[in-house]
C-alpha atoms as a PDB file:
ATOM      1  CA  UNK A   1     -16.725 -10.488 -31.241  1.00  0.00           C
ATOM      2  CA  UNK A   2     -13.769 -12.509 -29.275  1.00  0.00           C
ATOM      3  CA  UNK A   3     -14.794 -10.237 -26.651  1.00  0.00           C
ATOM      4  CA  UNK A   4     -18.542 -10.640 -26.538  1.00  0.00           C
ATOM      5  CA  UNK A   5     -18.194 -14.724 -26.905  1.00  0.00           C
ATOM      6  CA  UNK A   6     -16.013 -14.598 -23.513  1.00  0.00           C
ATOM      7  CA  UNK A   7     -18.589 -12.413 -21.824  1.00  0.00           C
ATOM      8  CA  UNK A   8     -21.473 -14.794 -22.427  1.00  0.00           C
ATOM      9  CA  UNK A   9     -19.269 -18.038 -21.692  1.00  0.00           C
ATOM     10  CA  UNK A  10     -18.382 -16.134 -18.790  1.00  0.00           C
ATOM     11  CA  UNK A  11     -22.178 -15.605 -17.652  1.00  0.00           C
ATOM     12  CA  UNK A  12     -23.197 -18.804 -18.534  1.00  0.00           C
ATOM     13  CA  UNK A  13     -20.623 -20.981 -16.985  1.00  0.00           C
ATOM     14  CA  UNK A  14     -20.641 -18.664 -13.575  1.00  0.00           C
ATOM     15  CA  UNK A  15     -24.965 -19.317 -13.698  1.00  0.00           C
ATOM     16  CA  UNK A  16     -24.652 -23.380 -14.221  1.00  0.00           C
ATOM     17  CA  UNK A  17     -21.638 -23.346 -11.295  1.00  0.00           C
ATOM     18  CA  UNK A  18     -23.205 -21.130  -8.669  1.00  0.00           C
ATOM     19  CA  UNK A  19     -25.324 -23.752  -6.620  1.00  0.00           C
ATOM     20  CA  UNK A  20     -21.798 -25.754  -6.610  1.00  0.00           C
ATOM     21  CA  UNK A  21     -19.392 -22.943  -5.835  1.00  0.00           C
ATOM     22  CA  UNK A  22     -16.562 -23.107  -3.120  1.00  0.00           C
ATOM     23  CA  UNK A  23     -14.341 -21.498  -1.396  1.00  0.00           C
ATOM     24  CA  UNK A  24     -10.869 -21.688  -1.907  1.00  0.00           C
ATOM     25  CA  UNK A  25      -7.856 -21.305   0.257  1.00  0.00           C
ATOM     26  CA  UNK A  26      -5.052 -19.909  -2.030  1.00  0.00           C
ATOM     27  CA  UNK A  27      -1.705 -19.947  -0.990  1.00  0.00           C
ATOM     28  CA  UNK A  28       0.290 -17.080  -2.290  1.00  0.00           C
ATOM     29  CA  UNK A  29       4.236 -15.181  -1.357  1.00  0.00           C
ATOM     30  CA  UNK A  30       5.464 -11.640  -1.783  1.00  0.00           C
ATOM     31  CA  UNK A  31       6.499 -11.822  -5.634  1.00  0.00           C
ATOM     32  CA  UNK A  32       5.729  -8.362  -7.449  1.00  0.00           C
ATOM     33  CA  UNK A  33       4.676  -7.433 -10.134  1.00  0.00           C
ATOM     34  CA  UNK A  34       3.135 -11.975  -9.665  1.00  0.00           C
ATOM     35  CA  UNK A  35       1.970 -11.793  -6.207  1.00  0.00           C
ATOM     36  CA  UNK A  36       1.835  -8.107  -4.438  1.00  0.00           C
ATOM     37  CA  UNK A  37       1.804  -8.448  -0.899  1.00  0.00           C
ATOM     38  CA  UNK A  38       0.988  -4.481  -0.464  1.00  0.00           C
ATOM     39  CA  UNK A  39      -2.620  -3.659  -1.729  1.00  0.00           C
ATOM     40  CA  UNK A  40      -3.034  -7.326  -2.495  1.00  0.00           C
ATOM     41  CA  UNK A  41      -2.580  -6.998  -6.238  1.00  0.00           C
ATOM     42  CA  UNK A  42      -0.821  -8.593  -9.030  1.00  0.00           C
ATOM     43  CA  UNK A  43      -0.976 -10.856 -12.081  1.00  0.00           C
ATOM     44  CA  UNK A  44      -2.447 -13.656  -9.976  1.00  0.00           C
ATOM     45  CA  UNK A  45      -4.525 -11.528  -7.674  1.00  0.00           C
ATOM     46  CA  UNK A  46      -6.332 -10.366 -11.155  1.00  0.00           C
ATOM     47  CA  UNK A  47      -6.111 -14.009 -13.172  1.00  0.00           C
ATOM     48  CA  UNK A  48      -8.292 -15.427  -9.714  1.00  0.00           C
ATOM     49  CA  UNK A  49     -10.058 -12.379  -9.660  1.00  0.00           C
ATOM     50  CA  UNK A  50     -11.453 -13.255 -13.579  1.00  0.00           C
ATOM     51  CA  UNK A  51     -11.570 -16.892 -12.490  1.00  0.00           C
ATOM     52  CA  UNK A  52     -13.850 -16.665  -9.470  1.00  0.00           C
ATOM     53  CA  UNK A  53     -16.225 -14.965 -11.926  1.00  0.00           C
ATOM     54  CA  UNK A  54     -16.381 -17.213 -14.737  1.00  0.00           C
ATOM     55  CA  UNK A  55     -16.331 -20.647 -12.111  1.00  0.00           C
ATOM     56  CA  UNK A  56     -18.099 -19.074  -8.814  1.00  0.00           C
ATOM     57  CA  UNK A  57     -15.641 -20.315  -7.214  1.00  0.00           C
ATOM     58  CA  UNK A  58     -14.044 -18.066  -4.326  1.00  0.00           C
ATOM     59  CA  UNK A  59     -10.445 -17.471  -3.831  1.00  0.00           C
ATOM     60  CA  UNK A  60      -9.689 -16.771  -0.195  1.00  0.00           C
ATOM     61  CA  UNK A  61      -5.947 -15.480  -0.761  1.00  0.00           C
ATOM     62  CA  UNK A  62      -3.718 -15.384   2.128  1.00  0.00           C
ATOM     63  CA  UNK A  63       0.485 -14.669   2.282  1.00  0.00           C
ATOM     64  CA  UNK A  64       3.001 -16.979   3.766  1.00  0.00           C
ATOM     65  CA  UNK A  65       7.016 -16.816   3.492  1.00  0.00           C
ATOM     66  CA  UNK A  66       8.086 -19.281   0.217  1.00  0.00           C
ATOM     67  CA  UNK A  67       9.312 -21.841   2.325  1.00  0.00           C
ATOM     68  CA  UNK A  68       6.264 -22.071   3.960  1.00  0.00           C
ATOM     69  CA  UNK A  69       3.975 -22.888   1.085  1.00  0.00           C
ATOM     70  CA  UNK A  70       5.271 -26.044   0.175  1.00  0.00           C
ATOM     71  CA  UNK A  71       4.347 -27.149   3.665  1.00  0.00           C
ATOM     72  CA  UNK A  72       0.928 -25.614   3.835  1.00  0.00           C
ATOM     73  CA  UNK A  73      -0.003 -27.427   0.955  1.00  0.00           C
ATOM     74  CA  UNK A  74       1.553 -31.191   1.777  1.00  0.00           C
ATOM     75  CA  UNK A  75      -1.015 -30.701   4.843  1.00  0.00           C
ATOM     76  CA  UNK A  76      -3.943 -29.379   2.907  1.00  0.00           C
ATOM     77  CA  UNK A  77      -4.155 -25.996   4.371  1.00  0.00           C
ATOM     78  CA  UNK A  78      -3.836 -24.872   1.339  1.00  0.00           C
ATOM     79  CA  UNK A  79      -5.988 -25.727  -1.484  1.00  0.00           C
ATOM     80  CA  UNK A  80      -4.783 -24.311  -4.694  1.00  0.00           C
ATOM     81  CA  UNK A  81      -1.218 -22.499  -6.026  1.00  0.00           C
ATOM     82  CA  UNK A  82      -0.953 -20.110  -8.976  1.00  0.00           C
ATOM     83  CA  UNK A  83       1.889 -20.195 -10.917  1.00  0.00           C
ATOM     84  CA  UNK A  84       3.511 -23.632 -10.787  1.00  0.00           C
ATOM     85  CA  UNK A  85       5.693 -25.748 -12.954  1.00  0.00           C
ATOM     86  CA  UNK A  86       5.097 -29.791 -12.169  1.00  0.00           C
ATOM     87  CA  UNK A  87       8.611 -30.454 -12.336  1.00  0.00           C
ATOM     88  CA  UNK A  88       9.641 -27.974  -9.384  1.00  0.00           C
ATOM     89  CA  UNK A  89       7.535 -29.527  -7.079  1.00  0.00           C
ATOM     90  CA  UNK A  90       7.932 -33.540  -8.287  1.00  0.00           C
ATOM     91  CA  UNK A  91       9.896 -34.655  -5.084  1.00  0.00           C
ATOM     92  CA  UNK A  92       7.696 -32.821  -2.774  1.00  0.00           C
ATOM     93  CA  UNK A  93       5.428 -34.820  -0.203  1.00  0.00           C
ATOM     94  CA  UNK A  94       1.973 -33.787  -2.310  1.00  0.00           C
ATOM     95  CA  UNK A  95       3.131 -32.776  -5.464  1.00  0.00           C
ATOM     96  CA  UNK A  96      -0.637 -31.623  -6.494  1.00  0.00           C
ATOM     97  CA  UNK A  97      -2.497 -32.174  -9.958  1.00  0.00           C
ATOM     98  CA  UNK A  98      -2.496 -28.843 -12.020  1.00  0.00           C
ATOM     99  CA  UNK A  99      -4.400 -26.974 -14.456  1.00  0.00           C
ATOM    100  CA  UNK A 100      -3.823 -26.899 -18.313  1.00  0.00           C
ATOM    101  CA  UNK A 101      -1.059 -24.131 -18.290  1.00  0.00           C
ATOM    102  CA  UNK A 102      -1.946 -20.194 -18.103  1.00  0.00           C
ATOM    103  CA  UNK A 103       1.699 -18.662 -18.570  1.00  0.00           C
ATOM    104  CA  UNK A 104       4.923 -19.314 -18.897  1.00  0.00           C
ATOM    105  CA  UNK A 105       7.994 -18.404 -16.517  1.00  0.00           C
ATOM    106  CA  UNK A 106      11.176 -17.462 -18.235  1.00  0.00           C
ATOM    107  CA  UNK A 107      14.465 -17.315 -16.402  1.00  0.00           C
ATOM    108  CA  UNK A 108      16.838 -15.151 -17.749  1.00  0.00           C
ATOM    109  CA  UNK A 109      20.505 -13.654 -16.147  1.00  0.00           C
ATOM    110  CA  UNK A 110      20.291  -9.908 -15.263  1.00  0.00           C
ATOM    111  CA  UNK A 111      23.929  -8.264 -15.228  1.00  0.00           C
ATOM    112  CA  UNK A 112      25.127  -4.972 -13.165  1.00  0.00           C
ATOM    113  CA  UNK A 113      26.468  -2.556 -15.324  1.00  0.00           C
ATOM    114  CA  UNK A 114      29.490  -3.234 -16.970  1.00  0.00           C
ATOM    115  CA  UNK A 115      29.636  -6.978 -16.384  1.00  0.00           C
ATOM    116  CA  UNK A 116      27.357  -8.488 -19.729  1.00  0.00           C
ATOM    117  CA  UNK A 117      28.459 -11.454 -21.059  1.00  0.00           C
ATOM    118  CA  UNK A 118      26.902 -13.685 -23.744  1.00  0.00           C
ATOM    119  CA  UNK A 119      26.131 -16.985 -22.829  1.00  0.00           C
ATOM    120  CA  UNK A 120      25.317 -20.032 -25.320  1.00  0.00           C
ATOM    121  CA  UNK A 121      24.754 -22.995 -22.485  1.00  0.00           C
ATOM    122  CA  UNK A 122      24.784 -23.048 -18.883  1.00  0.00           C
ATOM    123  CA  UNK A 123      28.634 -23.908 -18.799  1.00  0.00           C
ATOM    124  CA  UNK A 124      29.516 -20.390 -20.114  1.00  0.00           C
ATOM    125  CA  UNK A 125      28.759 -19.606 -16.449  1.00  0.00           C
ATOM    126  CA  UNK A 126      32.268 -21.629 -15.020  1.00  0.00           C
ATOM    127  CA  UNK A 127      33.793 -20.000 -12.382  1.00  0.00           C
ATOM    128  CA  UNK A 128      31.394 -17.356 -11.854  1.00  0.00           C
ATOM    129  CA  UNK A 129      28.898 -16.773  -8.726  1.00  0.00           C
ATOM    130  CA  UNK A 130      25.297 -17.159  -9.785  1.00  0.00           C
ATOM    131  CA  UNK A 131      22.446 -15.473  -7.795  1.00  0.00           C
ATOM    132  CA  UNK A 132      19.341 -17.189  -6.874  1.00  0.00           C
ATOM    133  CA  UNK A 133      16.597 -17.570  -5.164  1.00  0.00           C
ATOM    134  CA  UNK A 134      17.281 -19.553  -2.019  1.00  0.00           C
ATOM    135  CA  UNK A 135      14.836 -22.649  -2.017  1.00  0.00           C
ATOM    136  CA  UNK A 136      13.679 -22.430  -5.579  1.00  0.00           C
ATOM    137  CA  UNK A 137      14.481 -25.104  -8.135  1.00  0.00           C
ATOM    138  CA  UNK A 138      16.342 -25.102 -11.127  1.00  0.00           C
ATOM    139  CA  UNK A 139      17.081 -28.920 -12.567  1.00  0.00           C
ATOM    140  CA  UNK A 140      18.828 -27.432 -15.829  1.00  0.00           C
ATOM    141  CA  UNK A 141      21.719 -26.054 -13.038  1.00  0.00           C
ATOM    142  CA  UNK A 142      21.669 -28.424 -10.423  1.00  0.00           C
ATOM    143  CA  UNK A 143      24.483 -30.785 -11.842  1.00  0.00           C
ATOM    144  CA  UNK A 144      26.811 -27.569 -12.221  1.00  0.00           C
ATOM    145  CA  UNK A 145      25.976 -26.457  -8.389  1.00  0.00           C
ATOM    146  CA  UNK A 146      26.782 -29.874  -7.134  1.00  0.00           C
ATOM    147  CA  UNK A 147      30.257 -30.008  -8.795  1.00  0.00           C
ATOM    148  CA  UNK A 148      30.972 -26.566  -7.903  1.00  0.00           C
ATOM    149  CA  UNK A 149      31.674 -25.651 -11.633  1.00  0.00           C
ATOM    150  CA  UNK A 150      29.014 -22.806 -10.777  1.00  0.00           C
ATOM    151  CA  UNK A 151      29.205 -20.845  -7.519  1.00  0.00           C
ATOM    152  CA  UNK A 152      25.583 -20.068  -5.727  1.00  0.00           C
ATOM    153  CA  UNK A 153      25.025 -17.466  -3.922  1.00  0.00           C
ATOM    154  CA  UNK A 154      21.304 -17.293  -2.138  1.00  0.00           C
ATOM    155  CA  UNK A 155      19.338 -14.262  -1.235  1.00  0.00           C
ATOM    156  CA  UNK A 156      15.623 -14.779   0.452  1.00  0.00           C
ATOM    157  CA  UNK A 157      13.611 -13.167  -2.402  1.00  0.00           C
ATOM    158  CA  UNK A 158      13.776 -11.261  -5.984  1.00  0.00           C
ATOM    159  CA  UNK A 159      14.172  -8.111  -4.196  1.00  0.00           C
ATOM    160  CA  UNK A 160      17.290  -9.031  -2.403  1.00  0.00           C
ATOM    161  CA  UNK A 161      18.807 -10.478  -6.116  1.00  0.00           C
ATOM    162  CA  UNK A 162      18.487  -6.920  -7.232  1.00  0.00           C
ATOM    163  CA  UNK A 163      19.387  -4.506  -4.327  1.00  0.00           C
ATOM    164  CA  UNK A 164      22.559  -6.644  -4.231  1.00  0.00           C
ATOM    165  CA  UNK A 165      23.212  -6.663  -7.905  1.00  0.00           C
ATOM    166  CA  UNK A 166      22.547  -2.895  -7.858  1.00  0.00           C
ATOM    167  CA  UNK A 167      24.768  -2.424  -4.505  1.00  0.00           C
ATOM    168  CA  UNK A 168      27.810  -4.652  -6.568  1.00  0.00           C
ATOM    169  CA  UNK A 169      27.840  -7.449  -4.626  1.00  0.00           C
ATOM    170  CA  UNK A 170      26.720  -9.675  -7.184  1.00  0.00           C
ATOM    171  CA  UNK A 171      27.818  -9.573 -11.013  1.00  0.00           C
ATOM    172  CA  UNK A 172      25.085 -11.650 -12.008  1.00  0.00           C
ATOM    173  CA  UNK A 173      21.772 -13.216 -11.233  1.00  0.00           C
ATOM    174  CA  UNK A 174      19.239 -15.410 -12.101  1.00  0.00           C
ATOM    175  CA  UNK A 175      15.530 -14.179 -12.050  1.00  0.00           C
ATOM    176  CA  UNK A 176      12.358 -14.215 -13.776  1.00  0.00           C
ATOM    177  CA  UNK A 177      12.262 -11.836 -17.083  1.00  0.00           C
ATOM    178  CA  UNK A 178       8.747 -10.882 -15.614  1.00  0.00           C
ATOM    179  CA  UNK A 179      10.011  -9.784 -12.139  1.00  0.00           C
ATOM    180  CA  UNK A 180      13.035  -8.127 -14.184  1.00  0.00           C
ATOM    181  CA  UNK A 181      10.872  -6.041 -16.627  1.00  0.00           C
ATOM    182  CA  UNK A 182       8.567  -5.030 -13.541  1.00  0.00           C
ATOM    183  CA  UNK A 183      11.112  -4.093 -11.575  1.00  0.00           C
ATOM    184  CA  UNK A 184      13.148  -1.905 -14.098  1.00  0.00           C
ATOM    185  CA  UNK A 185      10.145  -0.430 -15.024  1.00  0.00           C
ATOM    186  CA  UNK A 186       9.388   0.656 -11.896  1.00  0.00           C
ATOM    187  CA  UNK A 187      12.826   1.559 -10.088  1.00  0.00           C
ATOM    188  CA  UNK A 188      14.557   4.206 -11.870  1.00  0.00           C
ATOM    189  CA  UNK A 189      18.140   3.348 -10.446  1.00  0.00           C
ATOM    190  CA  UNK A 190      17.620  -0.381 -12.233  1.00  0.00           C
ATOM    191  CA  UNK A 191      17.347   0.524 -15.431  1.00  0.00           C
ATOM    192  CA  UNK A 192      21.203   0.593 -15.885  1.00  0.00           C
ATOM    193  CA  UNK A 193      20.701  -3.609 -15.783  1.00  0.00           C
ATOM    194  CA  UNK A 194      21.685  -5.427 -18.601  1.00  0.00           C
ATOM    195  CA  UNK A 195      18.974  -8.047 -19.246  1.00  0.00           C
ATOM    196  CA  UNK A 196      20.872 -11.228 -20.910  1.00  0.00           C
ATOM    197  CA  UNK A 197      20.388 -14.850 -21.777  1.00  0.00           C
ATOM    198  CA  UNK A 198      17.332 -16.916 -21.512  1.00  0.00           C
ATOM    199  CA  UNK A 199      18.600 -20.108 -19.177  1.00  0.00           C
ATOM    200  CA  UNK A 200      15.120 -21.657 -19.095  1.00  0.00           C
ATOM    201  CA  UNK A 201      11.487 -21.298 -19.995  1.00  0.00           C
ATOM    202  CA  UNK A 202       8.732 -23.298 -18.361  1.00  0.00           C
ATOM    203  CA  UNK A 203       4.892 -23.273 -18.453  1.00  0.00           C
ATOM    204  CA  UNK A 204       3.088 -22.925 -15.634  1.00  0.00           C
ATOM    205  CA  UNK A 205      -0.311 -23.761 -14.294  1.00  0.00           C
ATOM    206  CA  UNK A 206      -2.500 -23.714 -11.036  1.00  0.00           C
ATOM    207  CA  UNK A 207      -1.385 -26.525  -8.617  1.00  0.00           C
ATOM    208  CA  UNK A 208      -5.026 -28.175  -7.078  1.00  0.00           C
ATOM    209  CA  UNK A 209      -4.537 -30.470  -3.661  1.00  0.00           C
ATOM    210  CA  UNK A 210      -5.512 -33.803  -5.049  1.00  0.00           C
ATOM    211  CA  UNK A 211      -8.040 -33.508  -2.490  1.00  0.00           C
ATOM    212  CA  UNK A 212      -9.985 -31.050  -4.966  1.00  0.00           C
ATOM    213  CA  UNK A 213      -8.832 -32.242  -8.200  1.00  0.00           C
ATOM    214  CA  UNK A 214     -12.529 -32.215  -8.871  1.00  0.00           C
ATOM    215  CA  UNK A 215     -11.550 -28.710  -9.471  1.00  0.00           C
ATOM    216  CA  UNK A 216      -9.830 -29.039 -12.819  1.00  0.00           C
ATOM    217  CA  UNK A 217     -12.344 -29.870 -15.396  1.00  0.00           C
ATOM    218  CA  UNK A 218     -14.181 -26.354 -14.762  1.00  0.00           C
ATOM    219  CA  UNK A 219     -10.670 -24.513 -13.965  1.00  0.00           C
ATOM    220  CA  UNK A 220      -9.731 -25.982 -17.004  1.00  0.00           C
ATOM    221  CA  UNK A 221     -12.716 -24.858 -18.914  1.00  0.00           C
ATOM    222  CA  UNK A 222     -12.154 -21.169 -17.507  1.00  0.00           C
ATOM    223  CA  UNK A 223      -8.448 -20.702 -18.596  1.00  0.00           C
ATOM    224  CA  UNK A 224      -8.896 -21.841 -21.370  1.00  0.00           C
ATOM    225  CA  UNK A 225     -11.687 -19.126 -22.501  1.00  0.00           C
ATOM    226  CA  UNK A 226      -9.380 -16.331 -20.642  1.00  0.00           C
ATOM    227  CA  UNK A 227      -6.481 -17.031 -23.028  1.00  0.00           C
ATOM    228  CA  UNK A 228      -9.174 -17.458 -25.842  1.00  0.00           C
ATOM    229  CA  UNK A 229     -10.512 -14.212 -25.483  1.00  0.00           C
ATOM    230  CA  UNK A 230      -7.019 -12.347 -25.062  1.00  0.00           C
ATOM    231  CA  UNK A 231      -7.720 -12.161 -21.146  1.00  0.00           C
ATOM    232  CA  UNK A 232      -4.713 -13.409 -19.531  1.00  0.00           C
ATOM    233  CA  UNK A 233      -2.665 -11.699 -22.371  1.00  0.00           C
ATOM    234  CA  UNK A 234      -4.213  -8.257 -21.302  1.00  0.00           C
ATOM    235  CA  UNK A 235      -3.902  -9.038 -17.312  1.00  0.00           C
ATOM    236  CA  UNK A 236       0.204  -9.677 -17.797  1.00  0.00           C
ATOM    237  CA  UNK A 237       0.201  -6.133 -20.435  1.00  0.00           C
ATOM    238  CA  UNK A 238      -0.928  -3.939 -17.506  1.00  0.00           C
ATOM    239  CA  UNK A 239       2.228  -4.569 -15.112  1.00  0.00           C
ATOM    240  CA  UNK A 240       4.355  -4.285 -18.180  1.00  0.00           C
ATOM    241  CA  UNK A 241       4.950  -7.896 -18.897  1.00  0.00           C
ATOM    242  CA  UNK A 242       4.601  -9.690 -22.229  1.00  0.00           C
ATOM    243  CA  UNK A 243       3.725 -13.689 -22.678  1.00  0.00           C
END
């Protein structure tokens, strides 16, 4: 019955939208099992894919290195973002409006074999050399960076983290548990990672360019009815990740 409902909200809303549709440039990076550059897949690829459906709206998808992104948005090249937390992009130029949340991003630390530790706070982590994502934010760590109680070490994407965890040149590292599961999942020699502590959870949304904050009423509308109907849920299931 859940099922059905969504269906005919789903024709409805995509029949009362259609003279109004648009189409949307969607900025996106290389961030399996999230954003697959190769075959142009992923979680987002198929959330948009439902959305453009139920609004009308088209999503015009097109890759650009992390960095990037931030900048292709502050000029309004870009028109939406999947994926976002408000508070990672507060200081930036346009921060954006965003969506009623979709998911949620959970950082956890990923150990090479051997090296687990339990960790109750972020302090646990003195003296040691973290791995991260170079550019990304993390406000919960910043104050331990800073002071140098916590070593960083950067590497340019997710995929770097783990080849250099797996190759021993990192004990630890900081990553998404979605990216993690996907990625042990799928690469045998990765399944010897120890998946540890939780070091922050955040809910995350589209991000609109205020220029088309008209969007969000309808976006709104359509996420809404996706996580209703046990969409989104079923979307993050097929790349192995749970919400």
């Amino acid at each position: 019955m859940r099922r059905l409902l969504y269906v005919i909200c789903l024709v409805l809303t995509a029949w009362s939208t259609q003279a109004k549709s648009e189409t949307l440039k969607v900025g996106f990076y290389d961030y399996p099992p999230m954003m697959i550059e190769s075959g142009r897949t992923g979680i987002y690829q198929e959330l948009l894919d439902e959305l453009s459906k139920i609004t009308g709206h088209r999503f015009q998808i097109q890759y650009f290195p992390y960095a990037r992104l931030a900048h292709e948005f502050n000029l309004g090249r870009i028109d939406i973002e999947p994926g976002v937390f408000p508070g990672w992009v507060r200081n930036q130029r346009v921060p954006g409006k965003f969506s009623v949340p979709f998911g949620r991003v959970v950082d956890v630390l990923v150990f090479a074999p051997g090296k687990y530790f339990p960790i109750s706070t972020p302090r646990d982590l003195s003296g040691r050399t973290l791995g991260l994502v170079r550019g990304y934010a993390y406000p919960d760590l910043r104050e331990l960076f800073d002071s140098g109680v916590v070593h960083r070490a950067d590497a340019v994407s997710e995929a770097q983290l783990l080849v250099m965890l797996a190759a021993g040149r990192m004990d630890q590292i900081l990553i998404n548990k979605a990216v993690a599961q996907y990625n042990i999942l799928t690469v045998p020699k990765y399944r010897e990672f120890v998946v540890g502590d939780v070091l922050g959870s955040f809910d995350v949304s589209i991000r609109v360019h205020p220029s088309k904050r008209t969007l969000l009423p309808l976006l709104d509308e359509a996420i809404l009815a996706m996580k209703r109907s046990g969409a989104i849920a079923r979307i993050y299931a097929k790349y192995g990740v749970s919400l």
